[in-house]
Protein backbone atom coordinates (compact mmCIF):
# COMPACT_ATOMS: atom_id res chain seq x y z
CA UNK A 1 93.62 6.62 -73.66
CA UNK A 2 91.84 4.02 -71.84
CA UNK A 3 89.93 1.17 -73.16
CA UNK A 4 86.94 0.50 -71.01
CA UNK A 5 85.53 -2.62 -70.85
CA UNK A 6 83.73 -2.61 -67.19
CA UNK A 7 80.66 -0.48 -68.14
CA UNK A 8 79.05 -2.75 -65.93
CA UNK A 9 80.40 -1.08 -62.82
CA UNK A 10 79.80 2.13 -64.43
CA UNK A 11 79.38 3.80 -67.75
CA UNK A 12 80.51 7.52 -68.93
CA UNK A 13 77.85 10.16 -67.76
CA UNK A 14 74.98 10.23 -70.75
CA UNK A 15 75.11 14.30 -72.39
CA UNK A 16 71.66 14.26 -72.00
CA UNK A 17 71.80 13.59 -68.26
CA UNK A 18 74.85 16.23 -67.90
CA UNK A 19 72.37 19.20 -69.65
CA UNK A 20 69.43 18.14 -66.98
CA UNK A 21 71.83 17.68 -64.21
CA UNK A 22 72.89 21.59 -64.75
CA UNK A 23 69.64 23.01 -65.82
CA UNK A 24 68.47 21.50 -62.59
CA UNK A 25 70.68 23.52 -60.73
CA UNK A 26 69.51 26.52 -62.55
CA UNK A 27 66.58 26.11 -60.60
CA UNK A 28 66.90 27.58 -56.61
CA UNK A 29 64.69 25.98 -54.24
CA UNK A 30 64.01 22.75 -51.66
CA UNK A 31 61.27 20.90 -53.50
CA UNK A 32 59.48 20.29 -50.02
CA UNK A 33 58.85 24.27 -49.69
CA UNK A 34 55.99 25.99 -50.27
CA UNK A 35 56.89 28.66 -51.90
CA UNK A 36 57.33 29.72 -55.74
CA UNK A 37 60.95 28.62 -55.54
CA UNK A 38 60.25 25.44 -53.95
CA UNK A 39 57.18 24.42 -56.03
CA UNK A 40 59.52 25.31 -59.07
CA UNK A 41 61.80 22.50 -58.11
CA UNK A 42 58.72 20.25 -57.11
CA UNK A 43 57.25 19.98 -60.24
CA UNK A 44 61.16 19.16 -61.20
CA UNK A 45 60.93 16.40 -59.44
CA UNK A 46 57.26 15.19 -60.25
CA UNK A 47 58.62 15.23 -63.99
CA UNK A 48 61.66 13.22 -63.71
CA UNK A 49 59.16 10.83 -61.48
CA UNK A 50 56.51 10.75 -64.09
CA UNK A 51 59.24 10.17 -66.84
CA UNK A 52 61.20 7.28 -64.94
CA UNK A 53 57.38 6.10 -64.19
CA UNK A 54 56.31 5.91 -67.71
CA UNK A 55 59.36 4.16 -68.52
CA UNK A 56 59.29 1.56 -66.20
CA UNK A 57 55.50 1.12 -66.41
CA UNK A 58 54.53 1.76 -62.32
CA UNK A 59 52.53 5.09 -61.41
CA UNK A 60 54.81 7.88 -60.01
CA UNK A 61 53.59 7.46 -56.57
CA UNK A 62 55.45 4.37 -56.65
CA UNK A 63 59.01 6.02 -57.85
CA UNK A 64 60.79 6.56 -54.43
CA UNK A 65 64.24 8.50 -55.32
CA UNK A 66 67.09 6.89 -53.48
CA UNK A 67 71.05 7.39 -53.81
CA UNK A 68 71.58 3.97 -56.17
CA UNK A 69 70.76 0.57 -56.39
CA UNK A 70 72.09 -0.28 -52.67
CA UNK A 71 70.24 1.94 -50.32
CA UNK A 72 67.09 0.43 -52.96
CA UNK A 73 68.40 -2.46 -52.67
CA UNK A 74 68.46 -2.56 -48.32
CA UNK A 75 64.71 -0.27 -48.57
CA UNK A 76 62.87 -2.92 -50.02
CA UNK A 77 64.77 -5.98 -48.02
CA UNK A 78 65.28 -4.51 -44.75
CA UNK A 79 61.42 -2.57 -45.10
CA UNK A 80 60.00 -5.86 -46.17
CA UNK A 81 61.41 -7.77 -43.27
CA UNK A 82 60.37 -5.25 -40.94
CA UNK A 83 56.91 -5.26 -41.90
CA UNK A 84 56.26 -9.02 -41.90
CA UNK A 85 53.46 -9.66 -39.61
CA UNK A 86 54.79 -13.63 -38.35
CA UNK A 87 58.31 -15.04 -38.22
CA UNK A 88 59.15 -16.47 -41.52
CA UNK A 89 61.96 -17.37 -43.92
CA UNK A 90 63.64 -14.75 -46.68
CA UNK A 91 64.13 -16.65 -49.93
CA UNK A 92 67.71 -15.95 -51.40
CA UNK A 93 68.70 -17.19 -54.64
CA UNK A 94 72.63 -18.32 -54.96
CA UNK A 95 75.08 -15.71 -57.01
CA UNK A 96 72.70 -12.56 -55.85
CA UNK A 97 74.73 -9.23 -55.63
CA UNK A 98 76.53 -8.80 -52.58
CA UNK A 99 74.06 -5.67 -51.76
CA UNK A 100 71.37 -8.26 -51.40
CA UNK A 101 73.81 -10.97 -49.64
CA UNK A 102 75.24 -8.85 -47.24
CA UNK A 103 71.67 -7.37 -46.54
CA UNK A 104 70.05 -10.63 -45.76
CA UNK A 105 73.00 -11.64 -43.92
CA UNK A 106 72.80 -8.46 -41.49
CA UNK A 107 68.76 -9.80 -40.87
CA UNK A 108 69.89 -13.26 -40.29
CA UNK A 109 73.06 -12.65 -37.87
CA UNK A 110 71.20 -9.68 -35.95
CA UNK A 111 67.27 -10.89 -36.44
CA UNK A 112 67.31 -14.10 -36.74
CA UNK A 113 65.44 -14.43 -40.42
CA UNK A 114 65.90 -17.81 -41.49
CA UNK A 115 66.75 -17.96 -44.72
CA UNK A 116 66.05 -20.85 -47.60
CA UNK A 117 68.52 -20.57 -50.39
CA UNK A 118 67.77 -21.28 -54.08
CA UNK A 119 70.23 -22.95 -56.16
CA UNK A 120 71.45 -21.68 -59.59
CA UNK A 121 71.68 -23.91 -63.06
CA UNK A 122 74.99 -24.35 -64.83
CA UNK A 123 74.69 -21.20 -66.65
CA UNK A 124 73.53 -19.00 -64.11
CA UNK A 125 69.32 -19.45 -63.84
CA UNK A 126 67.74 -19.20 -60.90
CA UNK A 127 65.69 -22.29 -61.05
CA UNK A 128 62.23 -21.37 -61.23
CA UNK A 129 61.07 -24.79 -59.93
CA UNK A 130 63.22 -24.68 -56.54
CA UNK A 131 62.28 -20.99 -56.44
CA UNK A 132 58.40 -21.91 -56.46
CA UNK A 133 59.11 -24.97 -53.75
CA UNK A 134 60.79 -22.09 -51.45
CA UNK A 135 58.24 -20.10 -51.09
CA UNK A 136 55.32 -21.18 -49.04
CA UNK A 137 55.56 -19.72 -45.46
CA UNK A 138 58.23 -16.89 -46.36
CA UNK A 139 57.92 -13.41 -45.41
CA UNK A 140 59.79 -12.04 -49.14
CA UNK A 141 61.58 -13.29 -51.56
CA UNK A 142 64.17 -11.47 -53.35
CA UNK A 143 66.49 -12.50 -56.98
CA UNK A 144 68.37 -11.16 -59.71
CA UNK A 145 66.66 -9.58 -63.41
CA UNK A 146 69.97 -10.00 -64.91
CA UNK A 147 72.86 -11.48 -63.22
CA UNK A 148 74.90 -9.14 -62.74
CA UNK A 149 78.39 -11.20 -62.92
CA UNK A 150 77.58 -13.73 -65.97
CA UNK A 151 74.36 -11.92 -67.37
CA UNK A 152 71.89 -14.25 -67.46
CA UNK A 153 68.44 -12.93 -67.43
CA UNK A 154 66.17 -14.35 -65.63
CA UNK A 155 61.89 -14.83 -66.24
CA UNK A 156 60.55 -12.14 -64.53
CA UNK A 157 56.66 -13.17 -65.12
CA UNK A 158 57.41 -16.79 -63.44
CA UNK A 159 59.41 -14.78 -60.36
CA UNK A 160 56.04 -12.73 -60.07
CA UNK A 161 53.94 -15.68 -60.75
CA UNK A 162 55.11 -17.67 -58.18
CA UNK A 163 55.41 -15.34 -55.47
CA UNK A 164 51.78 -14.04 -56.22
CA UNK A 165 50.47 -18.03 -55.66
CA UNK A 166 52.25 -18.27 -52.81
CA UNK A 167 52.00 -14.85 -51.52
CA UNK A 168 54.94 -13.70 -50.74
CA UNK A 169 56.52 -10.11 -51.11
CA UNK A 170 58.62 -10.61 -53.87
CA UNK A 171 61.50 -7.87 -54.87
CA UNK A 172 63.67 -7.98 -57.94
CA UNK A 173 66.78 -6.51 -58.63
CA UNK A 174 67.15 -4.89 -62.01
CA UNK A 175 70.39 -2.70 -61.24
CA UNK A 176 72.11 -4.82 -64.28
CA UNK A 177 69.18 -5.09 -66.64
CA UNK A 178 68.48 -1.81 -66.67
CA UNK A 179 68.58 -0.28 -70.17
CA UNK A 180 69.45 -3.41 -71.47
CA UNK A 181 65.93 -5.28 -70.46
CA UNK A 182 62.59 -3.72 -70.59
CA UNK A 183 61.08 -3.60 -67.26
CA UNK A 184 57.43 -3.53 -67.46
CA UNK A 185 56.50 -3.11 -63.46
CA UNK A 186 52.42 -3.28 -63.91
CA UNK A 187 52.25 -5.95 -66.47
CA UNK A 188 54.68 -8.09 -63.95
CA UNK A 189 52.70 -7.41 -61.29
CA UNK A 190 49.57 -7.60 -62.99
CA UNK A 191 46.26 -6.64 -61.42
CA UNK A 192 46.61 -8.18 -57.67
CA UNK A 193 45.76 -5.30 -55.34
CA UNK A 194 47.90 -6.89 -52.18
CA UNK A 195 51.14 -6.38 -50.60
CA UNK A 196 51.97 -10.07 -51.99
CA UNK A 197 53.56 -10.71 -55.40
CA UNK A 198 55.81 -8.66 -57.58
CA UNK A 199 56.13 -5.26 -55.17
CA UNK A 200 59.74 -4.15 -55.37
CA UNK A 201 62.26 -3.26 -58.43
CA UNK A 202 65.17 -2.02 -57.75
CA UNK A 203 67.15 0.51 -59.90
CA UNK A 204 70.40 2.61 -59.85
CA UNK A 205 71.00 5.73 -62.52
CA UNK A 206 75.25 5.10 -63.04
CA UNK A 207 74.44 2.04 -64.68
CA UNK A 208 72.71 4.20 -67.69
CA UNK A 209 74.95 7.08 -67.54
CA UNK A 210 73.41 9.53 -64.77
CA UNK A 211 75.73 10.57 -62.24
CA UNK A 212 76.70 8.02 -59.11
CA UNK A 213 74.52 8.58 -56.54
CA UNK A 214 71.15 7.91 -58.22
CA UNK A 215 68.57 5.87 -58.41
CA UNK A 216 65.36 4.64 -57.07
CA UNK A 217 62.81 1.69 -55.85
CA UNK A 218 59.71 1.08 -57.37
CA UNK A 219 57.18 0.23 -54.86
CA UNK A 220 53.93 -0.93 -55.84
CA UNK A 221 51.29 1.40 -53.95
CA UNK A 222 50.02 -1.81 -52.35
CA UNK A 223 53.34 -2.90 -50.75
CA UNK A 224 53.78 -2.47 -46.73
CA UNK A 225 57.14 -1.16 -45.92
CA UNK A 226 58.90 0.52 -43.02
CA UNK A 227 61.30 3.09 -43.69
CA UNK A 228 64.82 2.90 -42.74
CA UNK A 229 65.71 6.73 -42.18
CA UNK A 230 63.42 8.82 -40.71
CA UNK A 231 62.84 12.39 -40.41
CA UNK A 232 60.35 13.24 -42.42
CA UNK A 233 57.09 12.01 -44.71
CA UNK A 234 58.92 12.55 -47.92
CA UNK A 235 58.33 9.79 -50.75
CA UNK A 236 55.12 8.67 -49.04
CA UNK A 237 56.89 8.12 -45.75
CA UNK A 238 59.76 5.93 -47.65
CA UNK A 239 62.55 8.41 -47.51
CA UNK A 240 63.41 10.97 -45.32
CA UNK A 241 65.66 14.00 -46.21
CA UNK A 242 65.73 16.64 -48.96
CA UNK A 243 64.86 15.50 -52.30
CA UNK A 244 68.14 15.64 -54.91
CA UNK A 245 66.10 17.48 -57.79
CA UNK A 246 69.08 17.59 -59.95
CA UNK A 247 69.92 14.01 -59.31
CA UNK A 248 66.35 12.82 -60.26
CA UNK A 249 66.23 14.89 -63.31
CA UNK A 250 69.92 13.71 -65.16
CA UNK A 251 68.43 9.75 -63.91
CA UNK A 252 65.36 10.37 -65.77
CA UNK A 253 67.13 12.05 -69.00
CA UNK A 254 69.62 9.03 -68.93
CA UNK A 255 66.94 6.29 -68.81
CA UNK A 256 65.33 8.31 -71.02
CA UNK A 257 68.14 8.39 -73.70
CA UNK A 258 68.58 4.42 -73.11
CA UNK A 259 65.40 3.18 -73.54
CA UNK A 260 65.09 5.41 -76.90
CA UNK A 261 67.63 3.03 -78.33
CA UNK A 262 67.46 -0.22 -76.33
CA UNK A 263 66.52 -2.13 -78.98
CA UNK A 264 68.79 -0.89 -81.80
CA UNK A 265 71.86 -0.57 -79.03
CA UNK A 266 71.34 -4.15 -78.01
CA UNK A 267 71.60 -5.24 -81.15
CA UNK A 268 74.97 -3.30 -81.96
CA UNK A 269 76.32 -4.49 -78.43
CA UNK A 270 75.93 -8.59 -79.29
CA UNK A 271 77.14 -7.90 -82.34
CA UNK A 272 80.43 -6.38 -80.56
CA UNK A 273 80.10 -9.28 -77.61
CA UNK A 274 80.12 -12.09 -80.58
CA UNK A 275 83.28 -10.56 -82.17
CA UNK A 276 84.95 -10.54 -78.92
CA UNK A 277 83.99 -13.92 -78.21
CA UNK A 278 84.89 -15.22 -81.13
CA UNK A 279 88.51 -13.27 -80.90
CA UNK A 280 88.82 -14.51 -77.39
CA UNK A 281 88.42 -18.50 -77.98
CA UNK A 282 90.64 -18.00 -81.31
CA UNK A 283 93.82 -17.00 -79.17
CA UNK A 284 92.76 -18.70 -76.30
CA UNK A 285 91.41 -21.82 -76.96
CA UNK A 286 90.49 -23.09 -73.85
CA UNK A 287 88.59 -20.60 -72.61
CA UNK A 288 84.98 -20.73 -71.69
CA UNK A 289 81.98 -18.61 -71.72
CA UNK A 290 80.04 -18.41 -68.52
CA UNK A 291 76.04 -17.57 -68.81
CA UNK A 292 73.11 -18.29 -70.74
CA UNK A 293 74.40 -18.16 -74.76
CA UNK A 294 71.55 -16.38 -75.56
CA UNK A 295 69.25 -15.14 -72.85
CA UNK A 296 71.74 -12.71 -71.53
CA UNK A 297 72.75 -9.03 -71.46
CA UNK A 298 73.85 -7.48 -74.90
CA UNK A 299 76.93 -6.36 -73.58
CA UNK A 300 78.19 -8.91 -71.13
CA UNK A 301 81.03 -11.40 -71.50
CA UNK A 302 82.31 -13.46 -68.73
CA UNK A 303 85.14 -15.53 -69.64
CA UNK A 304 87.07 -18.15 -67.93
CA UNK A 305 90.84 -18.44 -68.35
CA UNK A 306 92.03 -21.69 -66.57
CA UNK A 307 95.35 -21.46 -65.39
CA UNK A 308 95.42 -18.18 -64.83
CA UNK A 309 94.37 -15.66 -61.98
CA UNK A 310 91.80 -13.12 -63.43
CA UNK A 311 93.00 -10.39 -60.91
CA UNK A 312 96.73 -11.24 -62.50
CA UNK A 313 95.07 -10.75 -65.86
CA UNK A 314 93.59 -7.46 -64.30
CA UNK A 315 96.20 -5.97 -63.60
CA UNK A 316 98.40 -6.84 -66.61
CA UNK A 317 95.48 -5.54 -69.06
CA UNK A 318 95.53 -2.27 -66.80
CA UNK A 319 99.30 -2.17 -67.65
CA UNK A 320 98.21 -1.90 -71.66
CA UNK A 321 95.66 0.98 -70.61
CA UNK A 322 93.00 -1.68 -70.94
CA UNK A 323 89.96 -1.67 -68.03
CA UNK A 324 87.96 -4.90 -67.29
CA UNK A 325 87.35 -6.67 -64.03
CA UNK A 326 86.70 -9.95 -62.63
CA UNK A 327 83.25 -9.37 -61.20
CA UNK A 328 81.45 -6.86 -58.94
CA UNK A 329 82.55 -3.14 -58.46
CA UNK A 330 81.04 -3.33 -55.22
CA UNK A 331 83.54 -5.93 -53.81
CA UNK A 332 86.97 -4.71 -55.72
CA UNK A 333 90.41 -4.86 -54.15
CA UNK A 334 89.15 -8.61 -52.45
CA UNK A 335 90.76 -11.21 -53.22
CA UNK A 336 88.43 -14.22 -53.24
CA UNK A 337 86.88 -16.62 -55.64
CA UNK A 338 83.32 -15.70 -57.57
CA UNK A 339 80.80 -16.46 -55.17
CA UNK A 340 78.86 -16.65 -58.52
CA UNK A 341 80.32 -18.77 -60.69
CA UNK A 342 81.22 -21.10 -57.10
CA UNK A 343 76.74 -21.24 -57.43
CA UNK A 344 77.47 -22.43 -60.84
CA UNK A 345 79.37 -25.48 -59.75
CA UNK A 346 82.92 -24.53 -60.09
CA UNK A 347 85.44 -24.77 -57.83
CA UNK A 348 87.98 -22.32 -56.02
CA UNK A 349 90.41 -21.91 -58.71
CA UNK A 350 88.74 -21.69 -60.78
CA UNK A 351 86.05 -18.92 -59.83
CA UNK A 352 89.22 -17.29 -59.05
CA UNK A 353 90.36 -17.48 -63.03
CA UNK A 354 87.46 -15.65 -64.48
CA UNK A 355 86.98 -11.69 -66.13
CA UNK A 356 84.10 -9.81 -66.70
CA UNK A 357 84.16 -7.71 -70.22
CA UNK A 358 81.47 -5.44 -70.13
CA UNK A 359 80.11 -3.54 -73.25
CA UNK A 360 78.26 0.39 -73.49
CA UNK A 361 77.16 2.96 -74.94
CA UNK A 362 80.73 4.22 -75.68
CA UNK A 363 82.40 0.84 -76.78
CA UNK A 364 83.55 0.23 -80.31
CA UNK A 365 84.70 -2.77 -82.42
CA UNK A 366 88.28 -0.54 -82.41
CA UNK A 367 87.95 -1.02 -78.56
CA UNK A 368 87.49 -4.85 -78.75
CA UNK A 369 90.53 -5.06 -81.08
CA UNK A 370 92.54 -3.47 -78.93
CA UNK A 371 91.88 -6.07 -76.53
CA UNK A 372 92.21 -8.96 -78.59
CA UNK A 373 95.63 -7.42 -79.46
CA UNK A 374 96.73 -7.76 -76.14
CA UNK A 375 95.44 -10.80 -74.88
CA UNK A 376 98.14 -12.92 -76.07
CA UNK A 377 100.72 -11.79 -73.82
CA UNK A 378 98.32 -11.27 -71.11
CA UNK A 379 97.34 -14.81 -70.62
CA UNK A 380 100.82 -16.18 -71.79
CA UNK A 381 101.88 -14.13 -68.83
CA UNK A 382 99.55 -14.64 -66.35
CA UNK A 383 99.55 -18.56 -66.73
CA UNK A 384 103.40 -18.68 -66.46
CA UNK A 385 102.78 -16.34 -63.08
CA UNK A 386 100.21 -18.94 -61.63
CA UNK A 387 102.63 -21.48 -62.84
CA UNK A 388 105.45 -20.27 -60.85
CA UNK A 389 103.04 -19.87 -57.40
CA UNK A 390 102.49 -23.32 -58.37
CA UNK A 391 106.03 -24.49 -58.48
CA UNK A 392 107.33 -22.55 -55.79
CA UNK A 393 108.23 -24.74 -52.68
């Protein structure tokens, strides 16, 4: 049996969303017909919209369905960009997910968008002062909730702020934070009614336990965006293509399920971090913690292990049926340092000697022990690996 400590890539499908996923399918019909079938399945989907809407605090016109936090992600960047009005910069804070790095690059290399970059503090911030001084003259802005590599949560109200006195499109992405972070899209925003400010939030559904393949963008009713697929006027012209009703309906029952027990789960989850923690500096004395102590996600741990490789340590926990990672998902099987914790001020070892240990809803204090247990021999033998490599003419 595995031990799974990477819920941050993905956590086990939520019951809740598995029922609504099925008793979706119970239902026959394309939710853009007019017919009984097809209305059935529209009002389907107008429920999972008003639920993720309530949630989230936005009105359901503003819940646009897409397949995960990426395609969200490269909406509200690439429809942003598209829209602006007169050349102008795209404000990019350092350690962003590589979604939202690779994005920008693609408008830089084949548009042109200049781009002002926005450092990060030692323990992963974006630095709300810099962030504020980039502004002026930018066509959008874009940052991080939660990192999504060391955890730290950022100030979503001085993000909006800022963007709103400076007025600039401003789009955060919550993928990490969600479930973990209340996300309060109106009171952000607050009342401006102009395509400036807060006007993009960006969500995917695996990260609460619906299926892969879900998610959405929250786009403020006020925002001016150009789609990126085309082919019909679904989603208020946002998203072409047939509607996944099933898909929609496990997200909403999953966020639903989450946000029931955010507060109490988040609670259980630091508890759990803080005995790892503790159990990870005891055997391993010089490693360090990476992130904000405090102002961070419940259930994330990023450690650093000097000396050693963390894909090494990787692989030799995945030998002892244990699952963790050394930072995003989305860029596994690449060997290169954390372009995160490089933004923090380290150097190329060692963002290259780091894990991330992710907590969920399935985790237990029987799962952390069983990592503790192993750690030991892990590092022992991943340090006298790099030591080798070292030594080797």
């Amino acid at each position: 049996m595995v031990v799974y400590l990477d819920h941050a890539a993905t956590t086990p499908l939520h019951p809740d969303a598995r029922d609504a996923w099925l008793a979706a399918h119970e239902t026959i019909g394309n939710a853009s017909s007019v017919h009984i079938a097809g209305q059935a399945a529209r009002r389907l989907l107008d429920d999972a919209r008003d639920a993720i809407a309530a949630l989230l605090r936005c009105e359901p016109i503003e819940v646009v369905f897409t397949s995960g936090g990426t395609e969200a992600i490269n909406l509200a960047l690439k429809g942003l960009w598209f829209e602006r009005e007169d050349p102008g910069a795209i404000v990019l804070p350092d350690g962003e997910h590589h979604a939202t790095l690779d994005a920008v690059q693609w408008l830089s290399s084949r548009w042109g968008a200049p781009v002002r970059r926005v450092g990060l503090d030692s323990l992963g911030r974006i630095d709300p002062d810099g962030f504020a001084d980039a502004l002026p003259g930018a066509v959008l802005a874009t940052a991080l909730l939660a990192n999504n590599e060391v955890g730290t949560v950022n100030d979503p109200v001085a993000l909006a702020g800022a963007a709103a006195a400076a007025a600039v499109p401003l789009h955060l992405d919550a993928v990490a934070a969600l479930g973990s972070v209340e996300i309060d899209f109106a009171g952000w925003r607050g009342t401006a009614r102009t395509p400036d400010g807060l006007v993009a939030v960006s969500v995917s559904g695996h990260k609460v336990g619906a299926p892969v393949g879900t998610g959405a963008l929250i786009v403020s009713r006020h925002a001016r965006l150009t789609a990126l697929a085309h082919g019909g006027a679904a989603q208020r012209g946002l998203r072409a293509g047939t509607p996944d009703v099933a898909g929609a309906a496990a997200f909403a029952a999953a966020l639903a399920g989450a946000e029931a027990v955010r507060t109490e789960e988040g609670r259980r989850l630091t508890e759990l971090r803080h005995r790892l923690a503790a159990g990870i500096t005891a055997a391993v004395p010089d490693a360090r913690v990476l992130g904000d102590p405090s102002l961070r996600l419940p259930g994330n741990l990023h450690v650093m292990f000097p000396g050693t490789v963390g894909e090494t340590m990787l692989f030799l926990f995945d030998t002892h049926g244990v699952a963790v990672s050394t930072g995003s998902a989305c860029q596994a099987g690449v060997t290169e340092p954390s372009h995160v914790v490089l933004a923090l001020g380290y150097d190329d070892e060692a963002s290259r000697s780091v894990l991330r240990l992710t907590l969920g809803r399935t985790s237990t204090a029987a799962d952390v022990d069983a990592f503790l247990a192993v750690l030991p021999d892990v590092h022992a033998r991943a340090r006298a690996a790099r030591d080798r490599r070292m030594s080797a003419p």
